[in-house]
C-alpha atoms as a PDB file:
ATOM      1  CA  UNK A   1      31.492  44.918  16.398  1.00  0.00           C
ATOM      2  CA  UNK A   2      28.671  46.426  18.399  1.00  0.00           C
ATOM      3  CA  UNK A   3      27.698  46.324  21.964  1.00  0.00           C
ATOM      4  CA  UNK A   4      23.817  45.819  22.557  1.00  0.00           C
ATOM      5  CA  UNK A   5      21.723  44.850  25.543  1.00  0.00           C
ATOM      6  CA  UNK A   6      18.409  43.115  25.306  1.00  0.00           C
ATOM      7  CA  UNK A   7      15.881  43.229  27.594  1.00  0.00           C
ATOM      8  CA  UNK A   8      13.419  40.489  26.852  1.00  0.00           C
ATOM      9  CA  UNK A   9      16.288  38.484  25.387  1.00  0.00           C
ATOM     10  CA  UNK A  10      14.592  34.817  26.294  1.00  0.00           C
ATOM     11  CA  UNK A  11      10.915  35.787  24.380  1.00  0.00           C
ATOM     12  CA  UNK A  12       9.994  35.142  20.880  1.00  0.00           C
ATOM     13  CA  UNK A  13      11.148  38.607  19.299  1.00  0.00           C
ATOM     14  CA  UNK A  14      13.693  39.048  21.712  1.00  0.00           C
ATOM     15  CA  UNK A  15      15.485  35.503  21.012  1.00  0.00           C
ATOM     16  CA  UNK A  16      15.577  35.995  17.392  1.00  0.00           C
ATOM     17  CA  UNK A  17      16.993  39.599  17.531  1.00  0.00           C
ATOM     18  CA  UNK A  18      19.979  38.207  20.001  1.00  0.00           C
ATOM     19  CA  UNK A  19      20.311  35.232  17.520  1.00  0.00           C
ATOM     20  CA  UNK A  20      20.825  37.412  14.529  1.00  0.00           C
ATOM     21  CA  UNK A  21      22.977  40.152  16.615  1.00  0.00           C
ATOM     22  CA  UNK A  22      25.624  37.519  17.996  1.00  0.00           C
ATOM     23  CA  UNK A  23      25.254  35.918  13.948  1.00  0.00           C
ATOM     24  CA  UNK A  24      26.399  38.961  12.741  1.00  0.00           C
ATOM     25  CA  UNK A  25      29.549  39.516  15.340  1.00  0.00           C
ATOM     26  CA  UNK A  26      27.887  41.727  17.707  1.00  0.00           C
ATOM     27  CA  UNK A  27      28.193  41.070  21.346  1.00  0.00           C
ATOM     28  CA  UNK A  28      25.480  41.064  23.323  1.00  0.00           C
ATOM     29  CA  UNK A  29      23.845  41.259  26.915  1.00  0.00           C
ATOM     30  CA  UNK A  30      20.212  39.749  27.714  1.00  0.00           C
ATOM     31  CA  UNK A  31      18.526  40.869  30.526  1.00  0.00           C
ATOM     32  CA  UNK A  32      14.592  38.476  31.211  1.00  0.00           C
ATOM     33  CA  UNK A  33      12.814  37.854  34.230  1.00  0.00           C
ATOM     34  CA  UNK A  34      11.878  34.935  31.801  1.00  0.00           C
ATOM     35  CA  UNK A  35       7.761  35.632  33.141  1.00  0.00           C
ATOM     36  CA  UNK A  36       6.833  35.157  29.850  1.00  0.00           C
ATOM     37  CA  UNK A  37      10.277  34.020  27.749  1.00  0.00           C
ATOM     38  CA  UNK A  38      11.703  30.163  28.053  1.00  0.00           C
ATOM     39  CA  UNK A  39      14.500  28.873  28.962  1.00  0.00           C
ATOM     40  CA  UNK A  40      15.168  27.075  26.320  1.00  0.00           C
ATOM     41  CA  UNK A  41      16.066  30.332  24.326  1.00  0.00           C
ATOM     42  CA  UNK A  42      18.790  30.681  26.992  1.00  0.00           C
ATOM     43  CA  UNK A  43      19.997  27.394  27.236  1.00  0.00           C
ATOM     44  CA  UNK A  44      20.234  27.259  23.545  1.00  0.00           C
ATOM     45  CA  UNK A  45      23.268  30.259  23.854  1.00  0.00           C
ATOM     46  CA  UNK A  46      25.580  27.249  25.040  1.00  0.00           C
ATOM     47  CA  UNK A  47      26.410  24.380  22.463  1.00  0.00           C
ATOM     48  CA  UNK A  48      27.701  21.743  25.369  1.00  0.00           C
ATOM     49  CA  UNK A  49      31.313  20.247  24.260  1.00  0.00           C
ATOM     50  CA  UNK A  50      31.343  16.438  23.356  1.00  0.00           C
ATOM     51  CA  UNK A  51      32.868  15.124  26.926  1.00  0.00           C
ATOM     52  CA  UNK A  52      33.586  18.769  28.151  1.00  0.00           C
ATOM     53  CA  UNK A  53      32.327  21.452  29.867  1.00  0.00           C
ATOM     54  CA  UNK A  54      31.679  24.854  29.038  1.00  0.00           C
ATOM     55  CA  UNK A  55      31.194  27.709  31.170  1.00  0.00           C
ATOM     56  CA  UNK A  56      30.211  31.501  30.006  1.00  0.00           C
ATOM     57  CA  UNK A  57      30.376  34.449  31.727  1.00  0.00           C
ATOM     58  CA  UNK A  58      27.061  36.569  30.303  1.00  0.00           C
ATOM     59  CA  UNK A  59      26.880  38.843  33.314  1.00  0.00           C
ATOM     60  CA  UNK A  60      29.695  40.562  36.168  1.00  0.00           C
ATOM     61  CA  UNK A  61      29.748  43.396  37.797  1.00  0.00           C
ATOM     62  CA  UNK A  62      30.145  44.452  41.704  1.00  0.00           C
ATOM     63  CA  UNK A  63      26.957  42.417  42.986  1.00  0.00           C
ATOM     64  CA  UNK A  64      26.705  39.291  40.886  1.00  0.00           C
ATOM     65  CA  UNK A  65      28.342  36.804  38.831  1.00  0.00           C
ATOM     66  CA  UNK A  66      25.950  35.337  36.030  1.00  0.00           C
ATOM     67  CA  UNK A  67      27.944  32.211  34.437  1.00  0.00           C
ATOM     68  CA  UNK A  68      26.374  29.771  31.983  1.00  0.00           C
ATOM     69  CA  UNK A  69      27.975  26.005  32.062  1.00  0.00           C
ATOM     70  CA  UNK A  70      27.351  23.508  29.891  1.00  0.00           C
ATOM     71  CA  UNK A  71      28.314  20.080  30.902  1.00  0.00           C
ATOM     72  CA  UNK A  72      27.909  16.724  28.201  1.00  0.00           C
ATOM     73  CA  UNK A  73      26.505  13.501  30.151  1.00  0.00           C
ATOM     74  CA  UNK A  74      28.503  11.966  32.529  1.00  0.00           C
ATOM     75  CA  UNK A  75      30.912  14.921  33.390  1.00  0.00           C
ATOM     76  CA  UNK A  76      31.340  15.775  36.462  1.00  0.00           C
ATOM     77  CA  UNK A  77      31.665  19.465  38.745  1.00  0.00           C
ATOM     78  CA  UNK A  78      33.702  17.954  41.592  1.00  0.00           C
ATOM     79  CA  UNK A  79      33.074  19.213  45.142  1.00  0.00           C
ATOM     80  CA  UNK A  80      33.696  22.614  46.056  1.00  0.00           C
ATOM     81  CA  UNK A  81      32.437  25.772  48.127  1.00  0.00           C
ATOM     82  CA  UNK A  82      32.161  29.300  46.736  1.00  0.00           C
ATOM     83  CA  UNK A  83      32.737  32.145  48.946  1.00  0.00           C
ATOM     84  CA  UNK A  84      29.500  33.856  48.261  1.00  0.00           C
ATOM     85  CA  UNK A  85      26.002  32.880  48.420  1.00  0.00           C
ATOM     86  CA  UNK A  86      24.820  30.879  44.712  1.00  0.00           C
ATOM     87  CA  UNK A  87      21.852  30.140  43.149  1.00  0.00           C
ATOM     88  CA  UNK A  88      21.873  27.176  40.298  1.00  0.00           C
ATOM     89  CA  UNK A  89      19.127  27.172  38.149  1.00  0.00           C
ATOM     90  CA  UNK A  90      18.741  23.778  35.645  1.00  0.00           C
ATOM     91  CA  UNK A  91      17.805  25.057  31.987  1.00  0.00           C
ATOM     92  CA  UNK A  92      17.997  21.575  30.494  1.00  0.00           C
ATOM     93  CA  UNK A  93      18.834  18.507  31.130  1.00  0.00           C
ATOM     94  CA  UNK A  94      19.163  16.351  34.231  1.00  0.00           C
ATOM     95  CA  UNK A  95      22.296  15.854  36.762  1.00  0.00           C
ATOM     96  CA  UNK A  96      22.804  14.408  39.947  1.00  0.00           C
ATOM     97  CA  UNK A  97      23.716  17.366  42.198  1.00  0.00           C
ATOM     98  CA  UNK A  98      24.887  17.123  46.285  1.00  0.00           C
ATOM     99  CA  UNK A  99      24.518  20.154  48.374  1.00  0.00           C
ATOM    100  CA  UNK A 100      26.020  20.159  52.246  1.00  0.00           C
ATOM    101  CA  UNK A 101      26.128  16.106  51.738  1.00  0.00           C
ATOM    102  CA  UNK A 102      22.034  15.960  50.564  1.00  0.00           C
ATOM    103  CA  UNK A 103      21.569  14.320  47.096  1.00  0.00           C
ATOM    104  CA  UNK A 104      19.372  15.328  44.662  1.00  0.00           C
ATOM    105  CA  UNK A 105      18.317  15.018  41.785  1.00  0.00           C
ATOM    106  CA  UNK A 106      17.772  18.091  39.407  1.00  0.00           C
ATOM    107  CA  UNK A 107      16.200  18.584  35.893  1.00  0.00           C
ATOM    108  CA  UNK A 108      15.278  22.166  33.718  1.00  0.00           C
ATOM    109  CA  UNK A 109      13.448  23.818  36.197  1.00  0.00           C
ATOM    110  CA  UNK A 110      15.141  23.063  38.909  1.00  0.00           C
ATOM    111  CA  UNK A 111      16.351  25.800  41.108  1.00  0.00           C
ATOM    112  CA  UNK A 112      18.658  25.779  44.583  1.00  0.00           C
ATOM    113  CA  UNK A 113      20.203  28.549  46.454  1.00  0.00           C
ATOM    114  CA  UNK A 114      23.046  28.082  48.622  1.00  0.00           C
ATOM    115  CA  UNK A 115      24.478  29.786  51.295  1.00  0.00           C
ATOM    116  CA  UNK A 116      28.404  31.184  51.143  1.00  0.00           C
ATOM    117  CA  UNK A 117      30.700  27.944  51.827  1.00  0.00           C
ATOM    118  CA  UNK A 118      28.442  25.286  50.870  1.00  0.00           C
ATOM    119  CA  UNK A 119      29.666  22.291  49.376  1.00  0.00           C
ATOM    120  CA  UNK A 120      28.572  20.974  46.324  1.00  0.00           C
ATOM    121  CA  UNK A 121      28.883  19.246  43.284  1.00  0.00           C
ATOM    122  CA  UNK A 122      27.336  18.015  39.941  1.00  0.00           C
ATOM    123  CA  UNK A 123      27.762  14.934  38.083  1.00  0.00           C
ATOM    124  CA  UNK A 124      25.851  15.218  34.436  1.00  0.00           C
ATOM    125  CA  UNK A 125      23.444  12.273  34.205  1.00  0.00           C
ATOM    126  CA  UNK A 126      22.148  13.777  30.249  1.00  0.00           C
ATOM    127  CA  UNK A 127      23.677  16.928  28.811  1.00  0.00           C
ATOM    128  CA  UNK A 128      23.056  19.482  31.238  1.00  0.00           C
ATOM    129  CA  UNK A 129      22.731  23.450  30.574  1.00  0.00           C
ATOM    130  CA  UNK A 130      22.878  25.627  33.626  1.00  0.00           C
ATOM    131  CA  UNK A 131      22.827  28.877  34.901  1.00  0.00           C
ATOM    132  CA  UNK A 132      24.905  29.825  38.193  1.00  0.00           C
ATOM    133  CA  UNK A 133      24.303  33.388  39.521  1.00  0.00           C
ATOM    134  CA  UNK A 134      27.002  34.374  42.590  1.00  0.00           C
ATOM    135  CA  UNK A 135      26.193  36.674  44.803  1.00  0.00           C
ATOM    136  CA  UNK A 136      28.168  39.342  46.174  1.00  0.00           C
ATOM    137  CA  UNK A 137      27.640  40.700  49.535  1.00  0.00           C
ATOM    138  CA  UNK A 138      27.494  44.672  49.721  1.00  0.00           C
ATOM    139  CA  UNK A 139      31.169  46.290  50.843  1.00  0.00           C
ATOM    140  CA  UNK A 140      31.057  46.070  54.604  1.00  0.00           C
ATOM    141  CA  UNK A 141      28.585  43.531  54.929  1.00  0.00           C
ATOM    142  CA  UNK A 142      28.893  40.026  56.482  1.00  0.00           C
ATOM    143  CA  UNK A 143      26.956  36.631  55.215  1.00  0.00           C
END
């Protein structure tokens, strides 16, 4: 098993060489500003469990935390706070999602940032694919 990183990982020729990478065993690391890939090549990385939820961790080091959930329709992320600042980003689906008590509703596209120890949560109105990145503040720093 190898170890590759793939920059462009979300485009056309990018998505296909990740596809036949992780097909073969490999394990593998996409990095895309997604200007010209699609989400959809992303959200396709996470086959979301009949009523489950999936979460994987594609990114972690000392600054950020990039996890991808899946969640099937009607689950539910109950609420909680994170100790860093968050931004969830919708890749597909829809979900009913309630940040610091506001309701909203959010679909692929869909993009919130949150400051450290805001509560949320998610309830999964159609399968739902989404990426989470956490934050981490610099050693020393304060939010």
């Amino acid at each position: 098993m190898s170890n590759w990183l793939v920059t462009g990982g979300c485009g056309f020729i990018g998505s296909h060489l990740v596809d036949a990478l992780l097909a073969r065993g490999d394990r593998v690391r996409v990095i895309d500003d997604l200007s010209s890939g699609k989400r959809d090549n992303l959200a396709k990385e996470v086959e979301v469990p009949k009523d489950g939820i999936l979460s994987r961790i594609l990114y972690k080091d000392a600054q950020v935390n990039v996890t991808l959930f899946g969640f099937d329709t009607g689950q539910e992320l109950s609420e909680h706070t994170a100790g860093s600042p968050a931004i969830i980003q919708i890749l597909q689906g829809e979900a009913r999602l309630v940040i610091a008590g506001e309701e909203r509703e959010g679909r692929a596209g869909t993009w919130i940032h949150m400051p450290a120890r805001t509560p949320h949560s998610l309830a999964a109105k159609t399968p739902v694919v989404m990426l989470l990145l956490l934050l981490k503040s610099p050693a020393g720093s304060r939010d």
